[in-house]
N, C-alpha and C. Protein backbone atom coordinates (compact mmCIF):
# COMPACT_ATOMS: atom_id res chain seq x y z
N UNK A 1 16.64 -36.57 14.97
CA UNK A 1 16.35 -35.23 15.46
C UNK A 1 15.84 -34.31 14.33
N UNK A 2 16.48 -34.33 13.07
CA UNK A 2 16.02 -33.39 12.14
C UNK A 2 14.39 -33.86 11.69
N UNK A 3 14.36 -35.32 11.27
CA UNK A 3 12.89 -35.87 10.86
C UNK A 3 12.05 -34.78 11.92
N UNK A 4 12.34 -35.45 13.38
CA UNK A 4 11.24 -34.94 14.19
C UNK A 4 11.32 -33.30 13.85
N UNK A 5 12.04 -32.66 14.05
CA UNK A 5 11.96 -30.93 13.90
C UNK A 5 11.03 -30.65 12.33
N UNK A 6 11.37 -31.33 11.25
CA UNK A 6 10.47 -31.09 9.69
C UNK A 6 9.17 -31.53 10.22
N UNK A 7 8.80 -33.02 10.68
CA UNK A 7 7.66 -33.11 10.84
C UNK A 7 7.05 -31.92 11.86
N UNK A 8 7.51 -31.38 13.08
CA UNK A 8 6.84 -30.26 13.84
C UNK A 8 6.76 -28.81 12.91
N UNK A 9 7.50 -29.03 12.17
CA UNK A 9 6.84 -27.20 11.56
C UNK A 9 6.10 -27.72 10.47
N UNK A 10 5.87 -29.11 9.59
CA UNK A 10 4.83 -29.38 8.63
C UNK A 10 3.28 -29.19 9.33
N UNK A 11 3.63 -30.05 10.83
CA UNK A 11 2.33 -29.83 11.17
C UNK A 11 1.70 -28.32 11.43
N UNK A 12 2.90 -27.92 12.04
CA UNK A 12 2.44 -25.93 12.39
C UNK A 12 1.86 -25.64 11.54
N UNK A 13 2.38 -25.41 10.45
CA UNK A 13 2.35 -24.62 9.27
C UNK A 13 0.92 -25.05 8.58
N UNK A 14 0.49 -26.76 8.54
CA UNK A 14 -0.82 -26.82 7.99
C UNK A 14 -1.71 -26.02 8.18
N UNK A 15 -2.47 -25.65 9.64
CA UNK A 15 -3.29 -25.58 10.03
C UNK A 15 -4.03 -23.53 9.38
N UNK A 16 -2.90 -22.56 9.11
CA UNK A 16 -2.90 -22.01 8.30
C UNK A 16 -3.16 -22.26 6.60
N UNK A 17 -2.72 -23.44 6.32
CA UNK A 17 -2.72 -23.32 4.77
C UNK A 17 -4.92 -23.81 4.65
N UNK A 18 -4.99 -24.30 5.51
CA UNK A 18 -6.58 -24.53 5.53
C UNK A 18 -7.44 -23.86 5.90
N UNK A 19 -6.77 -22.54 6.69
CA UNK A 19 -7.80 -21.24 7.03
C UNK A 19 -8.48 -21.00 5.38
N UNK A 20 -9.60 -20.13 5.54
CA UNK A 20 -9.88 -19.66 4.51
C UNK A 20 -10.64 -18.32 4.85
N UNK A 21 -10.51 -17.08 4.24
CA UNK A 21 -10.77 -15.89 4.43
C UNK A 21 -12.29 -15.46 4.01
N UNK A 22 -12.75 -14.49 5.13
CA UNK A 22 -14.23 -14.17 4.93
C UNK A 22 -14.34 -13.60 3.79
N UNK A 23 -15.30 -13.52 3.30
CA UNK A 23 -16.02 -12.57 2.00
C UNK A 23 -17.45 -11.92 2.10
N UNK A 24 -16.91 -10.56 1.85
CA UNK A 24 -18.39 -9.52 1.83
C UNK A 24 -19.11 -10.05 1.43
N UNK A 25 -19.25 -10.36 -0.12
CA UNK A 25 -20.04 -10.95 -0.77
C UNK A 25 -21.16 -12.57 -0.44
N UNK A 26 -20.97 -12.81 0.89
CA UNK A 26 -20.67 -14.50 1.16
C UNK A 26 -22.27 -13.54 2.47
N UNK A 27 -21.85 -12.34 2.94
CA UNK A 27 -22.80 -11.90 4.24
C UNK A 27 -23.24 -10.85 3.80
N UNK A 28 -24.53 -10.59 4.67
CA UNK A 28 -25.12 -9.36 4.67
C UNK A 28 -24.39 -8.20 4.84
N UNK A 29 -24.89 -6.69 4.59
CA UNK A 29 -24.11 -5.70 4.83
C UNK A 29 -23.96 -5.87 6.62
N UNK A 30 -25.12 -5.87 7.09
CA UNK A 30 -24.91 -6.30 8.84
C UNK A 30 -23.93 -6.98 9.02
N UNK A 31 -23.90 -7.89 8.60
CA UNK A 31 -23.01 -9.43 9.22
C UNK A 31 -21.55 -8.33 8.73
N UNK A 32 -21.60 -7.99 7.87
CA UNK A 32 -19.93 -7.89 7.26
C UNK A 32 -19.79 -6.47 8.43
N UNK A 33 -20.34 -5.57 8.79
CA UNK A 33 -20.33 -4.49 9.55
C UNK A 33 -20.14 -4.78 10.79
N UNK A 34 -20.86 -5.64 11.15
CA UNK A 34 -20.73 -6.81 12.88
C UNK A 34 -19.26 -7.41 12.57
N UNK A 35 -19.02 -7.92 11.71
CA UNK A 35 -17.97 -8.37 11.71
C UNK A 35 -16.70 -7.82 11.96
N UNK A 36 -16.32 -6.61 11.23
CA UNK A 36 -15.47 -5.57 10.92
C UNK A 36 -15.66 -4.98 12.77
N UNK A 37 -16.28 -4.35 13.27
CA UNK A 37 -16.65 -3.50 14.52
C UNK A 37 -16.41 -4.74 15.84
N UNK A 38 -15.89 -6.18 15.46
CA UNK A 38 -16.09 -6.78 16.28
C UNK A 38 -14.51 -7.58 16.28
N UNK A 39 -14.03 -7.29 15.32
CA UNK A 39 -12.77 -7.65 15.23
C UNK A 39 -11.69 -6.17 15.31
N UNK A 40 -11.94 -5.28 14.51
CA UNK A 40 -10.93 -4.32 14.94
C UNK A 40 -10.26 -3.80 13.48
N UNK A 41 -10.05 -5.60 13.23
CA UNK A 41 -9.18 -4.97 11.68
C UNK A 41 -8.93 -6.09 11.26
N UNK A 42 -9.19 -6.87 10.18
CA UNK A 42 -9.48 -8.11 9.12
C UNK A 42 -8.53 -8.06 7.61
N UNK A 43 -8.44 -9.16 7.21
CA UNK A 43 -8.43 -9.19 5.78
C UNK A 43 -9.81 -9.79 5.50
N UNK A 44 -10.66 -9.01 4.24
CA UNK A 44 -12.13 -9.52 3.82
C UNK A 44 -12.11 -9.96 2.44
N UNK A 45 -12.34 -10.92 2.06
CA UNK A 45 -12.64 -11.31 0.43
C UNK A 45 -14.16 -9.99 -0.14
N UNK A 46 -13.68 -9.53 -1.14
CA UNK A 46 -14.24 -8.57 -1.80
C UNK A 46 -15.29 -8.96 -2.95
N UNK A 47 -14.94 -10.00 -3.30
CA UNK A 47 -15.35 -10.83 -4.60
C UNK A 47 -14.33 -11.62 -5.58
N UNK A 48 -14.79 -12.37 -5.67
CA UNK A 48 -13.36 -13.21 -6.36
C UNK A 48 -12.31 -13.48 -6.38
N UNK A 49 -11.41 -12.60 -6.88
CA UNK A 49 -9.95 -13.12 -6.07
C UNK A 49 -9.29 -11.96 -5.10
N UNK A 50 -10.22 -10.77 -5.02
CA UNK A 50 -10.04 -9.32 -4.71
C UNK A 50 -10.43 -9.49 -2.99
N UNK A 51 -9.18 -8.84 -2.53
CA UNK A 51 -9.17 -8.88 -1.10
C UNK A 51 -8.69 -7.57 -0.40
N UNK A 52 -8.73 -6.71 1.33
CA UNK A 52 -7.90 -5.61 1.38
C UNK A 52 -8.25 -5.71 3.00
N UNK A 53 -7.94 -5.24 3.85
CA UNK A 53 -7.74 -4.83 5.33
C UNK A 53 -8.76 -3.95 5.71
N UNK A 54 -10.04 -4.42 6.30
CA UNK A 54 -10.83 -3.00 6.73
C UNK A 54 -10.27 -3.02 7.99
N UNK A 55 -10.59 -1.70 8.78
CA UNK A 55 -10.34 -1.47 9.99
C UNK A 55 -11.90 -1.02 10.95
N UNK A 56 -11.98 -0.83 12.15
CA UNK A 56 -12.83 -0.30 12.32
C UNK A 56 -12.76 1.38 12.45
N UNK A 57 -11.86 1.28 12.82
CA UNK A 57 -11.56 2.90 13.18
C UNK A 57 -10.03 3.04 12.98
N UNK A 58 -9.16 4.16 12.72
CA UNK A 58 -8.04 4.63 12.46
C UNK A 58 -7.17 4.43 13.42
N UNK A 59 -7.52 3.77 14.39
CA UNK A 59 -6.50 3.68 15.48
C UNK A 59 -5.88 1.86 15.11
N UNK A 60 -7.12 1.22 14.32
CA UNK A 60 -6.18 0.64 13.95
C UNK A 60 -5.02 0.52 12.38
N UNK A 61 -4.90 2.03 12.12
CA UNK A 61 -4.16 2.33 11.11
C UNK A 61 -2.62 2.26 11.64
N UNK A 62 -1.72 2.59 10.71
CA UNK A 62 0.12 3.18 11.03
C UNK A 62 -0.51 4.40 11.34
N UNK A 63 0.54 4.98 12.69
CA UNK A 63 0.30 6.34 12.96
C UNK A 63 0.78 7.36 11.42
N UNK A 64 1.20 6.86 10.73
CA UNK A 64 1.27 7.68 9.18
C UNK A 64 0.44 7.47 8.43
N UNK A 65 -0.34 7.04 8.53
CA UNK A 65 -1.34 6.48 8.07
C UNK A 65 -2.95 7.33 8.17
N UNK A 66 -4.07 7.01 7.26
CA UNK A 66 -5.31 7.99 7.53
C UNK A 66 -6.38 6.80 7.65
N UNK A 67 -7.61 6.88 7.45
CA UNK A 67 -8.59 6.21 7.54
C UNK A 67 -9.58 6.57 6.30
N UNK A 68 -10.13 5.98 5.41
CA UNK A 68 -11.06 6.07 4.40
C UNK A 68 -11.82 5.23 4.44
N UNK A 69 -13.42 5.78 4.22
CA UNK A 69 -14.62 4.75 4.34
C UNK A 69 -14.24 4.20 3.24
N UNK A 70 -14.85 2.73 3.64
CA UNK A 70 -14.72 1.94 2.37
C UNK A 70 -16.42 0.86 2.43
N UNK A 71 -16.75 1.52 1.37
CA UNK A 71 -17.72 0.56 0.54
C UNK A 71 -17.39 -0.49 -0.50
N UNK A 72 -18.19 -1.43 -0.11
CA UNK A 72 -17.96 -3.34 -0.69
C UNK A 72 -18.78 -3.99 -0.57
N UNK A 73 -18.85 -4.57 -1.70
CA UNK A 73 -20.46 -5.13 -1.92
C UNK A 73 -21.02 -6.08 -1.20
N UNK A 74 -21.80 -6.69 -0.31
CA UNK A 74 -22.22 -7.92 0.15
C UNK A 74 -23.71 -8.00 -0.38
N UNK A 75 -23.64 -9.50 -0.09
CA UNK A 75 -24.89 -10.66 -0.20
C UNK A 75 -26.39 -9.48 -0.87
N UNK A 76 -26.53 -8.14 0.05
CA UNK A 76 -28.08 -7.79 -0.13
C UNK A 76 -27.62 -6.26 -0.01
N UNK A 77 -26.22 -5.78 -0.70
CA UNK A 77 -26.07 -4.51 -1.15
C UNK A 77 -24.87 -4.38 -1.66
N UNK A 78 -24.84 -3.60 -3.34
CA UNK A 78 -23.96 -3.72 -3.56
C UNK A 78 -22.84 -2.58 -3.46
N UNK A 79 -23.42 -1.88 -2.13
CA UNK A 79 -22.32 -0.54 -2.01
C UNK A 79 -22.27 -0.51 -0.31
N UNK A 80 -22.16 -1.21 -0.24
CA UNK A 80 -22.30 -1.22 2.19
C UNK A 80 -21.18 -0.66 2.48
N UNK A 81 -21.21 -0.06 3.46
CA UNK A 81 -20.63 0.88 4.40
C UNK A 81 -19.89 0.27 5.49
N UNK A 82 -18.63 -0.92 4.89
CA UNK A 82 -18.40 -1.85 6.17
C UNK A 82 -17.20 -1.38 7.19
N UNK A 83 -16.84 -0.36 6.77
CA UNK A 83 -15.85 -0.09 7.16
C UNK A 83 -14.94 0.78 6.94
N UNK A 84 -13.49 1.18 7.27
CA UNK A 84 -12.34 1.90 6.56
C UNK A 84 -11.00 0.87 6.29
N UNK A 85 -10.47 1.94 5.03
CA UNK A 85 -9.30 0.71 4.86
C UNK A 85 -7.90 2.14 5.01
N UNK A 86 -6.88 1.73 5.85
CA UNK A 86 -5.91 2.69 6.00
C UNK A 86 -5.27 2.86 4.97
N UNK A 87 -4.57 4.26 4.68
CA UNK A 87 -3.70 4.49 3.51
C UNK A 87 -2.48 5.79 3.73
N UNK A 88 -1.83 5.70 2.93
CA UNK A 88 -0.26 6.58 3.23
C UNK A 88 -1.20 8.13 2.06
N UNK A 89 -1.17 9.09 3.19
CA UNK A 89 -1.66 10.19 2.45
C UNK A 89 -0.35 10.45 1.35
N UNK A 90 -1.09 11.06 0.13
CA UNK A 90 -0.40 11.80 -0.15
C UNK A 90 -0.20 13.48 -0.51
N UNK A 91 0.34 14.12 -1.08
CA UNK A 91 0.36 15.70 -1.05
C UNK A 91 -0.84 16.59 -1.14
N UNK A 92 -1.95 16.15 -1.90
CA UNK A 92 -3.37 16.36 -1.99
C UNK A 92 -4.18 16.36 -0.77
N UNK A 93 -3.64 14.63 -0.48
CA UNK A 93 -4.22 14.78 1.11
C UNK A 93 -4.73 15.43 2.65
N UNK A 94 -4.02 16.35 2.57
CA UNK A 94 -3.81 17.72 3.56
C UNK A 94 -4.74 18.52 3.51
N UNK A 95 -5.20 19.11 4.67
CA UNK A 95 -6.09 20.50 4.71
C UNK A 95 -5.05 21.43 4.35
N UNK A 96 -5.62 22.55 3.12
CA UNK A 96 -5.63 23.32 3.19
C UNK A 96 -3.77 23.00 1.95
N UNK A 97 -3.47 21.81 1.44
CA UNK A 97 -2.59 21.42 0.35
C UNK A 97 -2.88 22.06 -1.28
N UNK A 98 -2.12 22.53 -1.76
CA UNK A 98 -2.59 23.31 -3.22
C UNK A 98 -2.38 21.88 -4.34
N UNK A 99 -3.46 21.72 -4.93
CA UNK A 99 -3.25 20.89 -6.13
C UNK A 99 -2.67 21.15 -7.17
C-alpha cells in the first residue's frame, strides 16, 4: 500500500518539475502582450534567471494591492509595454500623501 501511494505522488508531482516558464525575451512585444491579455495573470521569464507575475488588469491584483505598468524587454523591443505587475502601496503611494 505505501509503495503504491509514493509511486502515485512521484508520478503527480513529475509532470510539473518539466513545465518550463515563458520568457519575454524568447517573443515579440505582441506575442508577450497577447499573451499576458489572454491569460489574465502569468509568471514570465524576464531574461535569465529574472522572473515576476504580470497581470492584465488590477482585478487580478490582492484587493490591497495596486497595479503598475510594467515594461520588459522582448525578442524586437527592449522596453514593451506587456503589462502590470501588482504591489503593496506604500505611504508615498496615496493621492494627495506628504513625502
Amino acid at each position: 500500500m505505501m509503495t503504491r501511494i509514493a509511486v502515485t505522488l512521484i508520478l503527480t508531482a513529475s509532470p510539473a518539475a518539466a513545465q518550463t516558464r515563458p520568457s519575454s525575451t524568447d517573443m515579440t512585444c505582441q506575442q508577450t502582450i497577447r499573451l499576458v491579455q489572454a491569460r489574465g495573470a502569468l509568471v514570465l521569464g524576464t531574461g535569465g534567471m529574472t522572473y515576476d507575475r504580470f497581470v492584465r488588469d488590477r482585478s487580478f491584483c490582492e484587493p490591497t494591492e495596486l497595479a503598475k505598468r510594467a515594461f520588459r524587454p522582448t525578442r524586437d523591443n527592449p522596453n514593451c509595454l506587456i503589462g502590470y505587475t501588482c504591489y503593496e502601496p506604500g505611504a508615498g503611494d496615496w493621492f494627495g500623501a506628504d513625502d
